[in-house]
N, C-alpha and C. Protein backbone atom coordinates (compact mmCIF):
# COMPACT_ATOMS: atom_id res chain seq x y z
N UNK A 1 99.83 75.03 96.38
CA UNK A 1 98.46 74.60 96.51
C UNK A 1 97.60 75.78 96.94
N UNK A 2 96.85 76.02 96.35
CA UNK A 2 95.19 76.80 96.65
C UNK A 2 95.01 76.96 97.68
N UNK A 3 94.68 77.78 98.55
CA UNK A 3 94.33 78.14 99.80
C UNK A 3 93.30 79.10 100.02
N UNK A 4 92.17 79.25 100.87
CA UNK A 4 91.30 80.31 101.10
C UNK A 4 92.28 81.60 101.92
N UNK A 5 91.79 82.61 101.78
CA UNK A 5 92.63 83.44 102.62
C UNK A 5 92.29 83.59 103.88
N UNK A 6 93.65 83.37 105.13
CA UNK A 6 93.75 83.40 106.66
C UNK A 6 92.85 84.72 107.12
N UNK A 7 92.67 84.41 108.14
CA UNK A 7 92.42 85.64 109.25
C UNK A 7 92.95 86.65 109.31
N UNK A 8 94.80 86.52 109.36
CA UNK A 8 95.67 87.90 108.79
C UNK A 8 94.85 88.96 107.30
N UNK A 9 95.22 87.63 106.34
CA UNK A 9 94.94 88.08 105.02
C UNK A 9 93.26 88.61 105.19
N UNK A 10 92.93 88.45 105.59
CA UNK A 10 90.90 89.42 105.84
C UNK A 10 91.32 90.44 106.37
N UNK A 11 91.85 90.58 107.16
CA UNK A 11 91.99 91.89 108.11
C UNK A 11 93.19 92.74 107.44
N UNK A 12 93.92 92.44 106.63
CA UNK A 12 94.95 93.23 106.22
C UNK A 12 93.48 94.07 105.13
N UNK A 13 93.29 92.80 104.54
CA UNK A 13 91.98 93.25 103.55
C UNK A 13 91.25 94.70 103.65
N UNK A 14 90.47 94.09 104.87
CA UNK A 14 89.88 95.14 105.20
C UNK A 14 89.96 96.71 105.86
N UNK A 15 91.52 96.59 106.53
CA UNK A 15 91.84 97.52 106.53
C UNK A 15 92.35 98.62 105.09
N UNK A 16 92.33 97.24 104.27
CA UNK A 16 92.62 97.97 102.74
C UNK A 16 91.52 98.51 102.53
N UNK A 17 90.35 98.14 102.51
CA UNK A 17 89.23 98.68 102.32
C UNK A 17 88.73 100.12 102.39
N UNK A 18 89.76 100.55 103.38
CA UNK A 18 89.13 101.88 104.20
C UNK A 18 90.13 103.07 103.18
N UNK A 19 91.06 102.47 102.56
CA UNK A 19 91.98 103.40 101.76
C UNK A 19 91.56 103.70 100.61
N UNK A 20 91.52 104.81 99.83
CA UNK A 20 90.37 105.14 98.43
C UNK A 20 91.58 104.71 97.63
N UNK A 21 91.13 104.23 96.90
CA UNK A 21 92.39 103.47 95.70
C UNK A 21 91.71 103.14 94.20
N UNK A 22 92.55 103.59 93.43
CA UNK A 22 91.15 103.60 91.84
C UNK A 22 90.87 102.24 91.26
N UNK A 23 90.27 102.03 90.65
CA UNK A 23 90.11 100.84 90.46
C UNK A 23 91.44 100.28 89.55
N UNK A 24 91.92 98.70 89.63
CA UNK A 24 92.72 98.56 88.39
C UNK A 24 92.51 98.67 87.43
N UNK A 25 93.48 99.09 86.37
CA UNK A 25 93.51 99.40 84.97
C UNK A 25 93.21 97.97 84.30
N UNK A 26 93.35 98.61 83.05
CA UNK A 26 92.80 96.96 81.90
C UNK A 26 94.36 96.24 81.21
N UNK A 27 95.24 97.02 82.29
CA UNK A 27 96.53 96.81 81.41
C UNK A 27 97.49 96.46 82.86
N UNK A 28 97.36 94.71 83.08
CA UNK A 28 98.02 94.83 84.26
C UNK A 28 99.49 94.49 84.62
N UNK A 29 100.31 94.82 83.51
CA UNK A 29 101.58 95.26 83.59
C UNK A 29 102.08 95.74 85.18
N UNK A 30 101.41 96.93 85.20
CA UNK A 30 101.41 98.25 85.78
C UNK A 30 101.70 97.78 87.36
N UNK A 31 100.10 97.13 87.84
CA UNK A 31 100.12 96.83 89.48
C UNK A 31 99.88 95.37 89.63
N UNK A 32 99.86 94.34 88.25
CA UNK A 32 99.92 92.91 88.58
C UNK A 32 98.56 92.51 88.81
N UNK A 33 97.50 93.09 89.10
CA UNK A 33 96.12 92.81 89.26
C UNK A 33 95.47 92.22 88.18
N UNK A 34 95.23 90.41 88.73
CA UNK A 34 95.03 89.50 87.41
C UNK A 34 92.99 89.79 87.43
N UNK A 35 92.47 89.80 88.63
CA UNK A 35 90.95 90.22 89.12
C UNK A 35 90.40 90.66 89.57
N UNK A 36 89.44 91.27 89.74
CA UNK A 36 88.89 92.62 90.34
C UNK A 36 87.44 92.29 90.41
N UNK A 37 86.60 92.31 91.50
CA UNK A 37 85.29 92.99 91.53
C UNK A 37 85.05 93.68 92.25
N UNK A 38 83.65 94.36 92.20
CA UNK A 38 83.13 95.67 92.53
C UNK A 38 81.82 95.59 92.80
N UNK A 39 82.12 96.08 94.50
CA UNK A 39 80.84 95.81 95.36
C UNK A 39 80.34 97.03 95.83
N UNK A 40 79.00 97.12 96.05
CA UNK A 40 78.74 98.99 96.60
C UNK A 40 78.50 98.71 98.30
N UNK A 41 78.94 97.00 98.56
CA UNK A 41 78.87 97.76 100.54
C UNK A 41 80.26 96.80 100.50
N UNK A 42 80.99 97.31 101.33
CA UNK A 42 82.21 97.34 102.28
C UNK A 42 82.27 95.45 102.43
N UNK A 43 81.31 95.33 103.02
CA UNK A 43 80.82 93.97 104.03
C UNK A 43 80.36 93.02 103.03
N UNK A 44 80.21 93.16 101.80
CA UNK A 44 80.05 92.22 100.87
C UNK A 44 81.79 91.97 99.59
N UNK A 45 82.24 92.99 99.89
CA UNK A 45 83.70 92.90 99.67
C UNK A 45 84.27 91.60 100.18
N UNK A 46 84.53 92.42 101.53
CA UNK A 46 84.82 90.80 102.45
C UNK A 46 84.41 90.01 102.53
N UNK A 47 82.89 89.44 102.28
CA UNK A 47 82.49 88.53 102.24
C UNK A 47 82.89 87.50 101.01
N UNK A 48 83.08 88.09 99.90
CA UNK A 48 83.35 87.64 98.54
C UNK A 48 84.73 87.27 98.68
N UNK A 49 85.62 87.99 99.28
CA UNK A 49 87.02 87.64 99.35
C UNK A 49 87.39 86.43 100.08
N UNK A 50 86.78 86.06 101.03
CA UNK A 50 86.50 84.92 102.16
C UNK A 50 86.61 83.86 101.10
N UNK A 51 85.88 83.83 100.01
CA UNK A 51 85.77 82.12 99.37
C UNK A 51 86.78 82.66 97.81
N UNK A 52 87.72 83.46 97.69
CA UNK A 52 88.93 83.46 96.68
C UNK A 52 90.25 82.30 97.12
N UNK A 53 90.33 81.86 95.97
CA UNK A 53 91.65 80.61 96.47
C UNK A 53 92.70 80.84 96.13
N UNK A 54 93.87 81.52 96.87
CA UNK A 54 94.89 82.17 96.41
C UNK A 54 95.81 80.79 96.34
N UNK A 55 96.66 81.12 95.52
CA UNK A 55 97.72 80.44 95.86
C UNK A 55 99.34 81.04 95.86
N UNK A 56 100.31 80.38 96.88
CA UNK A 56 101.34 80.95 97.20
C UNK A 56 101.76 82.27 96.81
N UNK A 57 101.76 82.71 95.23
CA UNK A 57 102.48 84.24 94.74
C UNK A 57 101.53 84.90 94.98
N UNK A 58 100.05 84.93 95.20
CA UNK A 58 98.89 85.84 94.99
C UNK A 58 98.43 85.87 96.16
N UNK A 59 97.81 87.62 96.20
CA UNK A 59 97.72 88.62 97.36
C UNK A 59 95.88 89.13 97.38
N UNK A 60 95.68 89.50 97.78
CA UNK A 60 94.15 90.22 97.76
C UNK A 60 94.97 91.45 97.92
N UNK A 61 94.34 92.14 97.29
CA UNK A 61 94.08 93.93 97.45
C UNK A 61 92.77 94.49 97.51
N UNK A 62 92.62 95.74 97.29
CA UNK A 62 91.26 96.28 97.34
C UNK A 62 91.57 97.57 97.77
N UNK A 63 90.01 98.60 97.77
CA UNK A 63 90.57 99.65 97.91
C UNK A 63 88.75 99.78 97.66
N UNK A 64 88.71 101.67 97.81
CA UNK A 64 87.48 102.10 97.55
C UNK A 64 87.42 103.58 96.83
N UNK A 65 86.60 103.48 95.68
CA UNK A 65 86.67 104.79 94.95
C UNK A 65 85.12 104.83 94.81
N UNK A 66 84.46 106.22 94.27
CA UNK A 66 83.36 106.49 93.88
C UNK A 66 83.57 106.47 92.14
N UNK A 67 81.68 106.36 92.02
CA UNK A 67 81.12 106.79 90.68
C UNK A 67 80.03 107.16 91.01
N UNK A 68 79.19 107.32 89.72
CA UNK A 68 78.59 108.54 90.09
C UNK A 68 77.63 108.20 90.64
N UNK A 69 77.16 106.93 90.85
CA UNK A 69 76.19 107.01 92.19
C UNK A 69 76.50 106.98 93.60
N UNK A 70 77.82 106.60 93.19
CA UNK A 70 78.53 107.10 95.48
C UNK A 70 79.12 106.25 95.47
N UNK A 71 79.85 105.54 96.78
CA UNK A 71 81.08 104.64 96.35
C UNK A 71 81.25 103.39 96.09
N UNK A 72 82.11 102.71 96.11
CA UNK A 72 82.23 101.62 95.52
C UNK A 72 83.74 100.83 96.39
N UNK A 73 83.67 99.84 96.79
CA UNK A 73 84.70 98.86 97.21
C UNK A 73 84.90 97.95 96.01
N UNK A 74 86.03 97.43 95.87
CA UNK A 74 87.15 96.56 95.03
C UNK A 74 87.87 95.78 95.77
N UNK A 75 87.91 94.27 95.54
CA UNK A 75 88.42 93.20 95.78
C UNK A 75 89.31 92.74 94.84
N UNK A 76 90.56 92.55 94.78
CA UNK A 76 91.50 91.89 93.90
C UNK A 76 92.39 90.66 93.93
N UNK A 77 92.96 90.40 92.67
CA UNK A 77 94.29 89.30 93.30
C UNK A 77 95.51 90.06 92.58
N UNK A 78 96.21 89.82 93.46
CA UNK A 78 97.37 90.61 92.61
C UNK A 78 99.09 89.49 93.07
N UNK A 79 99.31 89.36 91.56
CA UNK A 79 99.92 88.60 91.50
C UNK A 79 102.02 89.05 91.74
N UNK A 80 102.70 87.87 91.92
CA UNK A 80 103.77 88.35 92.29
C UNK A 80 104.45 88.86 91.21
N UNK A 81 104.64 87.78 90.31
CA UNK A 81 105.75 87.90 88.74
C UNK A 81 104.33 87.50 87.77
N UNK A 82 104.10 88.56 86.95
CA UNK A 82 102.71 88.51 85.93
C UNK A 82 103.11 87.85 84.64
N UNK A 83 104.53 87.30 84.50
CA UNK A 83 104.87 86.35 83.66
C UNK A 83 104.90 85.26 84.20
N UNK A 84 105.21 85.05 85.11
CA UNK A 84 104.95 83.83 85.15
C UNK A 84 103.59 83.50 85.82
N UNK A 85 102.75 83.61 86.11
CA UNK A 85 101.35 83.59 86.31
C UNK A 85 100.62 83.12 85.17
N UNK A 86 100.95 83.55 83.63
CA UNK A 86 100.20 82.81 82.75
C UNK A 86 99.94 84.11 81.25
N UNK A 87 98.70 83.14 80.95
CA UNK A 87 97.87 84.45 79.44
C UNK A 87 97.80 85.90 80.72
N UNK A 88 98.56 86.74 79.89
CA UNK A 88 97.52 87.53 79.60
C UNK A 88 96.13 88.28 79.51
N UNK A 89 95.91 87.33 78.48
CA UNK A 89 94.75 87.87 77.67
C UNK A 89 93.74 87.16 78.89
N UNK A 90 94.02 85.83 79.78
CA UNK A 90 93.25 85.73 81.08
C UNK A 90 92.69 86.61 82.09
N UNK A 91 93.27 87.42 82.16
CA UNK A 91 93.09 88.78 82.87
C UNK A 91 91.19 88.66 83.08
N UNK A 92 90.68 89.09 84.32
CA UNK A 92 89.65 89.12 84.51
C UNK A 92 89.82 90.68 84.67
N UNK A 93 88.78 91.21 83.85
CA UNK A 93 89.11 92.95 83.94
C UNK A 93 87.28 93.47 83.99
N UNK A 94 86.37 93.29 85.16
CA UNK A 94 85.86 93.81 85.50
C UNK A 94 85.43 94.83 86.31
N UNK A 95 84.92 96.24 85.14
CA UNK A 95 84.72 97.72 86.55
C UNK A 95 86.44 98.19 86.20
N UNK A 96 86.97 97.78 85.42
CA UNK A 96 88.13 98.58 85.26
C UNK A 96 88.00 99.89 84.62
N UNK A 97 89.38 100.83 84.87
CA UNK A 97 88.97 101.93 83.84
C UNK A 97 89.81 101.62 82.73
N UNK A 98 89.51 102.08 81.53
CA UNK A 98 89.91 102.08 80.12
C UNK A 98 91.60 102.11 80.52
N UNK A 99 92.45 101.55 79.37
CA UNK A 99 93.76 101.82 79.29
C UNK A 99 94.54 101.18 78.23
């Protein structure tokens, strides 16, 4: 069942936040990352992550890289086994880089 993410899961979050990490690729084989968005303050990251409904196999990630107007925070879900999770072609792949 669906769950908002705990108090742990925010704060693991946000300490993810502070680590520069590139955005996910469009091919998520690789790191399992079924969604992604992309916020330019820190504090609206977390805020957005607060109302994601994980359920049991799925994780938030995130991370922060620049472009060329300065940086950028990333919110994700990243899933356990990406077969069994579903399509594919579901993949929410926004702010990704090419792949």
């Amino acid at each position: 069942m669906a769950q908002f993410p705990d108090e742990h899961q925010l704060h693991d979050l946000e300490r993810r936040l502070t680590q520069e990490r590139s955005l996910p690729g469009k091919r998520p084989e690789a790191d399992r990352i079924v969604y992604w968005h992309v916020f330019r303050r820190p504090e609206d990251a977390l805020d957005f992550a607060r109302n994601i409904l994980l359920e049991d196999d799925e994780h938030l990630v995130g991370g922060y890289t620049r472009d060329s107007i300065g940086p950028v925070w990333w919110v994700g879900v990243q899933v356990d086994d990406l077969a069994a999770w579903g399509n594919r072609q579901a993949v929410h792949k926004i702010g990704g880089r090419g792949g």
